[in-house]
N, C-alpha and C. Protein backbone atom coordinates (compact mmCIF):
# COMPACT_ATOMS: atom_id res chain seq x y z
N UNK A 1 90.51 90.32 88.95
CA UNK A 1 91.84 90.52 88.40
C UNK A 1 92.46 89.15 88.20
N UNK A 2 92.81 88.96 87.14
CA UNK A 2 93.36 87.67 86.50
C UNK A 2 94.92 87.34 86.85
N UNK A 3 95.07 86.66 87.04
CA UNK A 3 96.97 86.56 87.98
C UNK A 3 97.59 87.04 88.51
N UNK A 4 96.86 88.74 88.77
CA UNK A 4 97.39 89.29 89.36
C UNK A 4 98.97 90.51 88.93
N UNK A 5 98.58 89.86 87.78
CA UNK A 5 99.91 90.76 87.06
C UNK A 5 100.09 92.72 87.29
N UNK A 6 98.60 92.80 86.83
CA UNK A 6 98.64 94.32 87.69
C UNK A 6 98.54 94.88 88.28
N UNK A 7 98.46 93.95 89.95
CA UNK A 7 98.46 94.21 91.11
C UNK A 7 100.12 94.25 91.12
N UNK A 8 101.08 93.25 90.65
CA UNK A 8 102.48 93.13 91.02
C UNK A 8 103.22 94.67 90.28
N UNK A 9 102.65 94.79 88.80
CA UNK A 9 102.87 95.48 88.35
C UNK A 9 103.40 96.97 89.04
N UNK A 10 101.68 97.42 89.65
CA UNK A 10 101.55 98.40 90.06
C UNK A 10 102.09 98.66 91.68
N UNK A 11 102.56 97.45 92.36
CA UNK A 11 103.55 97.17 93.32
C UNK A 11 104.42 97.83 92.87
N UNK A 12 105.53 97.02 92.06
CA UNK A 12 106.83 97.68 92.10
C UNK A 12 106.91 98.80 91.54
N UNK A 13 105.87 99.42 90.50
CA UNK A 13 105.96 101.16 90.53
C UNK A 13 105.94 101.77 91.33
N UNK A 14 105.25 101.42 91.98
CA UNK A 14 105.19 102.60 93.52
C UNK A 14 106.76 102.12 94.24
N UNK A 15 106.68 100.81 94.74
CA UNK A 15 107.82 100.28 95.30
C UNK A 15 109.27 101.19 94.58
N UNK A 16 109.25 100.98 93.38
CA UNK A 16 110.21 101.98 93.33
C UNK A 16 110.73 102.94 92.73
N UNK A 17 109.42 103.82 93.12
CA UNK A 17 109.04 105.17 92.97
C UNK A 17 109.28 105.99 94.72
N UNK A 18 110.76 107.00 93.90
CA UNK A 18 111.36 107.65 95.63
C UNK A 18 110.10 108.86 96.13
N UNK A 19 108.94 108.82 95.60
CA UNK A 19 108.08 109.43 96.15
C UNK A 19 106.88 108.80 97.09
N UNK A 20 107.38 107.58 97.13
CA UNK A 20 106.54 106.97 97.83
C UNK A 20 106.93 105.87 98.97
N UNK A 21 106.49 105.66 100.08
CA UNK A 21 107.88 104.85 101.40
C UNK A 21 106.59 104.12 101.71
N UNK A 22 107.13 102.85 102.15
CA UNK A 22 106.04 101.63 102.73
C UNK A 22 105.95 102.29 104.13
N UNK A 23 104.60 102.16 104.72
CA UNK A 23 104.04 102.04 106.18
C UNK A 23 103.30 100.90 106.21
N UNK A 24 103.63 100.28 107.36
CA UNK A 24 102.72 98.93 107.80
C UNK A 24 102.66 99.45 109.69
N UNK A 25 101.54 98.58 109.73
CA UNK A 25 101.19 97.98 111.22
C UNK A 25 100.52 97.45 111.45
N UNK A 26 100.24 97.02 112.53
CA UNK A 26 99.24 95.81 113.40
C UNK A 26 97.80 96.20 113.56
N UNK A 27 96.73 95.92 113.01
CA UNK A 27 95.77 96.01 113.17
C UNK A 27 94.88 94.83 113.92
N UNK A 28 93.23 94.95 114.37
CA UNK A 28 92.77 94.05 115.00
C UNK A 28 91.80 93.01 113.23
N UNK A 29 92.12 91.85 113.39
CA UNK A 29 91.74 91.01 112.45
C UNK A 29 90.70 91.69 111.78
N UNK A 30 89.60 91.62 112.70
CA UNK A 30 87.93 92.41 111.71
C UNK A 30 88.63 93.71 110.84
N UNK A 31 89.32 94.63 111.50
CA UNK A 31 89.25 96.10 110.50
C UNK A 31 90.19 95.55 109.28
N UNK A 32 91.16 94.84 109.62
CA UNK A 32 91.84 93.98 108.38
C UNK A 32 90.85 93.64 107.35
N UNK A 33 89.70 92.51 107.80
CA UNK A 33 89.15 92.31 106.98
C UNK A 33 88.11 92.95 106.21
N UNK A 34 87.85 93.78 107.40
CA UNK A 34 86.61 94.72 106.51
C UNK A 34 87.74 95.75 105.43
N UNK A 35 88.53 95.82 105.93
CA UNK A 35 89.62 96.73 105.28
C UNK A 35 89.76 96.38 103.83
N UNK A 36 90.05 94.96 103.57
CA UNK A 36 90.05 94.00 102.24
C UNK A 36 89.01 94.06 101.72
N UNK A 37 87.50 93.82 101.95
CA UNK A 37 86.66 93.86 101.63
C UNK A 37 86.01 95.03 100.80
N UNK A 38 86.53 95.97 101.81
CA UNK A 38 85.68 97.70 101.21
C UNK A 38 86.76 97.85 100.00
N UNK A 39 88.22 96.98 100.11
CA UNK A 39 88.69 97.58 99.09
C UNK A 39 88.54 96.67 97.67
N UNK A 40 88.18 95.56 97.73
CA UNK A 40 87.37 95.04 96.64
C UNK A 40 86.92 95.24 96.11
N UNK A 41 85.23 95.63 96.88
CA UNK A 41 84.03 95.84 96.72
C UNK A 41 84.07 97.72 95.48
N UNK A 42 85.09 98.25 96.43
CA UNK A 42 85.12 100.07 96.02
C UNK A 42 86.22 99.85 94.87
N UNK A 43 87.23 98.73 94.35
CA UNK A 43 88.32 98.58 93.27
C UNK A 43 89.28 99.80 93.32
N UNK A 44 89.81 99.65 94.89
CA UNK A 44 90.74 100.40 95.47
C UNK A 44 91.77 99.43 95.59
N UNK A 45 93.03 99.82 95.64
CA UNK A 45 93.95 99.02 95.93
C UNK A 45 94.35 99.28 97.27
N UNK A 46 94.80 98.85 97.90
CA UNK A 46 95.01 98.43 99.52
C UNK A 46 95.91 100.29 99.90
N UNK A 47 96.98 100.45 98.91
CA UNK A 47 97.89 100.82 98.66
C UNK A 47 97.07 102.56 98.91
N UNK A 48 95.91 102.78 97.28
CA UNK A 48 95.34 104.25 97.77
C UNK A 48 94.66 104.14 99.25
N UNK A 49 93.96 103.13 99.34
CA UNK A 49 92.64 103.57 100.39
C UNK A 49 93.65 103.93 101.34
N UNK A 50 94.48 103.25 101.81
CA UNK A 50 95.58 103.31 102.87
C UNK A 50 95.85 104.84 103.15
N UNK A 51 96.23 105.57 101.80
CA UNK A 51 96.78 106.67 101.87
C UNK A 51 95.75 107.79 101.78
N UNK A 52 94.47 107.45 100.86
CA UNK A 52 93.47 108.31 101.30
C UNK A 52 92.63 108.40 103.05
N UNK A 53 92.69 107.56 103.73
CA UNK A 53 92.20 106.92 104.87
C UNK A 53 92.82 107.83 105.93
N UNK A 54 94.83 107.52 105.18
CA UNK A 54 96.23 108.20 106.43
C UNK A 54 95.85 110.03 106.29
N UNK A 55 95.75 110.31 105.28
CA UNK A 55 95.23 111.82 104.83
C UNK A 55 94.28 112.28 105.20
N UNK A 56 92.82 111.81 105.79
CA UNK A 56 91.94 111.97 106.12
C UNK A 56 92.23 112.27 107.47
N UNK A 57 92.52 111.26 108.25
CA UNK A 57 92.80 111.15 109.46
C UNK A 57 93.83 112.49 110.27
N UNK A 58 94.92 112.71 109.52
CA UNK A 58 96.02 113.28 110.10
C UNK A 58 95.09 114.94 109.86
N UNK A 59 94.34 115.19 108.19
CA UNK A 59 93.58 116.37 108.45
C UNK A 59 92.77 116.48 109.96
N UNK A 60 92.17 115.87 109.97
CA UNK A 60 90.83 115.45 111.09
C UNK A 60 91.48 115.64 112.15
N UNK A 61 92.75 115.21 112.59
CA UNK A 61 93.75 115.71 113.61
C UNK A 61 94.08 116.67 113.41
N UNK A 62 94.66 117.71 112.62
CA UNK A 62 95.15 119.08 112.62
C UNK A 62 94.48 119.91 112.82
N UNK A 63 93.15 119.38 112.58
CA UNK A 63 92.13 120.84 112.73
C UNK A 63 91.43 120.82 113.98
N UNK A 64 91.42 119.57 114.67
CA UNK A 64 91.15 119.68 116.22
C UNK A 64 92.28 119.92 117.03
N UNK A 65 93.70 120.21 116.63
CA UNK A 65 94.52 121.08 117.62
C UNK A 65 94.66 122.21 116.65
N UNK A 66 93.83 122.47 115.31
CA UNK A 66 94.39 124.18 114.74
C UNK A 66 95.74 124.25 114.82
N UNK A 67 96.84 123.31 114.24
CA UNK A 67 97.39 123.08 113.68
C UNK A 67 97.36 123.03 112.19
N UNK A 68 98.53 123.63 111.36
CA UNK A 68 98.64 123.95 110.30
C UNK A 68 98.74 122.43 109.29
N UNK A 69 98.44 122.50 108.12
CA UNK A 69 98.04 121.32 107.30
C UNK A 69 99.48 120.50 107.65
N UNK A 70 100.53 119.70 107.27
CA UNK A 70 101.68 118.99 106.84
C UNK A 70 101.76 117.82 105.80
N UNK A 71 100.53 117.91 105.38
CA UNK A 71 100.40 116.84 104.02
C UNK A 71 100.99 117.82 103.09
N UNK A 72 101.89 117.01 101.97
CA UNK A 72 102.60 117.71 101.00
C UNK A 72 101.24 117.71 99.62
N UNK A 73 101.37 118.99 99.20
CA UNK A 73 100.61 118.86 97.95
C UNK A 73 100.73 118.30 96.93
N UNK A 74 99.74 117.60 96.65
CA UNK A 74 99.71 116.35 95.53
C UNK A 74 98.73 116.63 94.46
N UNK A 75 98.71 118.02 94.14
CA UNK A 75 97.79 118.52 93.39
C UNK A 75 98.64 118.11 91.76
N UNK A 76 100.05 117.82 91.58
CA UNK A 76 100.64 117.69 90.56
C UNK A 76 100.75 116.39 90.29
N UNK A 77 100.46 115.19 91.45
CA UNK A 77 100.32 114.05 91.36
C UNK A 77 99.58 113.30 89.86
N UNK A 78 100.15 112.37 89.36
CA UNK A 78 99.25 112.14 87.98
C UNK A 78 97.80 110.95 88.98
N UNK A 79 97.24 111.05 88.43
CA UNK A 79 95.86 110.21 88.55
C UNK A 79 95.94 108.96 89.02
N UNK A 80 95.37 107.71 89.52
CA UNK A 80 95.43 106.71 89.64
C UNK A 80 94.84 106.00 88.37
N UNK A 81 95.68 105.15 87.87
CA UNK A 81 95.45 103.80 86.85
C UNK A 81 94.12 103.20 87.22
N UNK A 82 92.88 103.30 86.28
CA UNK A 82 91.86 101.98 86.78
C UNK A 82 92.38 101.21 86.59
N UNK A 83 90.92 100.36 87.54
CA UNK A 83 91.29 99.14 87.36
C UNK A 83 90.93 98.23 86.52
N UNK A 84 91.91 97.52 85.80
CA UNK A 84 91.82 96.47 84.37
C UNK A 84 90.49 95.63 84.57
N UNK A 85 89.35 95.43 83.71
CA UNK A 85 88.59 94.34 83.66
C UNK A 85 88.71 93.25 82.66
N UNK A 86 88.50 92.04 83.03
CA UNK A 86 88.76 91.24 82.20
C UNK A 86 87.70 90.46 82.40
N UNK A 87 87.29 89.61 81.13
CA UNK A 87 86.17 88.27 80.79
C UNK A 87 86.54 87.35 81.92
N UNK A 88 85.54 86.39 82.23
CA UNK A 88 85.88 85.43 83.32
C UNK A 88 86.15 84.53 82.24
N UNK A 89 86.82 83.28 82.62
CA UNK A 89 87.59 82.28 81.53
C UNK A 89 86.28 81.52 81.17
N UNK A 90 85.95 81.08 80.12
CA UNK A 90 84.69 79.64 80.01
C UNK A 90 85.00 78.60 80.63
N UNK A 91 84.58 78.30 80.32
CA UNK A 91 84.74 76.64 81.09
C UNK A 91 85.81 75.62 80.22
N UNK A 92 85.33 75.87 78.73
CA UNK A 92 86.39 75.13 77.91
C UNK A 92 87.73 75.41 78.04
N UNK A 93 87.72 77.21 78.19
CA UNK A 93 89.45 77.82 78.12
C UNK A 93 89.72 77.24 79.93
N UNK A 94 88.80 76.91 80.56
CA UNK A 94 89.94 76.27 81.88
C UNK A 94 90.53 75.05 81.89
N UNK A 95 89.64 74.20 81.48
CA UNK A 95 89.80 73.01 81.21
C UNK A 95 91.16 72.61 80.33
N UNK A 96 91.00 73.51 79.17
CA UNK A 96 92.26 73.56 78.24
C UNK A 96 94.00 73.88 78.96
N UNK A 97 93.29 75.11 79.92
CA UNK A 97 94.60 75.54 80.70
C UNK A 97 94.91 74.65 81.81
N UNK A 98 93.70 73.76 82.37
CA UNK A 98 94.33 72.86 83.24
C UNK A 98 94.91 71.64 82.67
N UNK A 99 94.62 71.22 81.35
CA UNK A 99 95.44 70.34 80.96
C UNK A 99 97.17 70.68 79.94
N UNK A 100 97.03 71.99 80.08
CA UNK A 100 98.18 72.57 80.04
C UNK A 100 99.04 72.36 81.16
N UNK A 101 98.44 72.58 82.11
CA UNK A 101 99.26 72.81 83.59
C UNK A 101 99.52 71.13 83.94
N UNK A 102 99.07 70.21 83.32
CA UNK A 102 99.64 68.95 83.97
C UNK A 102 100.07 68.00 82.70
N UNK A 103 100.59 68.92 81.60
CA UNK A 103 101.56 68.63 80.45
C UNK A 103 100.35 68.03 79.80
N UNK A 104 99.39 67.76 79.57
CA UNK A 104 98.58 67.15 78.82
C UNK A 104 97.83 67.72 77.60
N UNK A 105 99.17 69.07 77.24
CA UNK A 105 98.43 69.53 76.11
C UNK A 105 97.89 68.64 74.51
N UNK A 106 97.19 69.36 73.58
CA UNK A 106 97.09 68.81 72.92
C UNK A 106 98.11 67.89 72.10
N UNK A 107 97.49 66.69 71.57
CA UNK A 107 99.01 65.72 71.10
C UNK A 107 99.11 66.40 69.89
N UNK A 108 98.45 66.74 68.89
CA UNK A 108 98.42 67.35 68.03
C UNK A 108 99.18 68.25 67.26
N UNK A 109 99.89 69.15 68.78
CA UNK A 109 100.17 69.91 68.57
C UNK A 109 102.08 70.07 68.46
N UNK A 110 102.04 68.63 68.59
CA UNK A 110 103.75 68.64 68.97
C UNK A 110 104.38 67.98 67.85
């Protein structure tokens, strides 16, 4: 993912979208990182696995006390957005953009 634009993007939709509330907590470093990793590797965003993972879990709990479901149905939910692929840059288009980035564009051009 290239700058990251549709990672931020797809942040503040959810962010502020009233169907959806941040959960965080403290985890031990390794499951963090394997956590990042599987979600790379699988082109999950931190955001589903999280919530497919929290859903799994809380089932897996209800049915070992036979307790009734309390996940709300999300059968009307629209789909998740893939994820964007993009070309890796050449070598010339970096070079070009790094002498963009330290004003050294072409003289040519001004």
């Amino acid at each position: 993912m290239k700058s990251g634009i549709y990672k931020y993007d797809l942040m503040a939709t959810k962010r502020n979208d009233p169907d959806y509330e941040q959960v965080s907590g403290y985890v031990h470093k390794d499951i963090a990182l394997k956590f990042r990793i599987f979600c790379m590797t699988e082109r999950l965003t931190q955001s589903d696995a999280l919530e497919q993972a929290l859903s799994f879990w809380i089932e897996s709990k209800n049915s070992e006390t036979n307790q009734p479901s309390i996940t709300p149905d999300r059968t009307d939910a629209p789909p998740p957005d893939p994820q964007p692929t993009e070309p890796e840059p050449t070598a010339a288009s970096r070079a070009t953009a790094a002498k963009a980035k330290r004003g050294k564009a072409s003289k040519g051009a001004s």
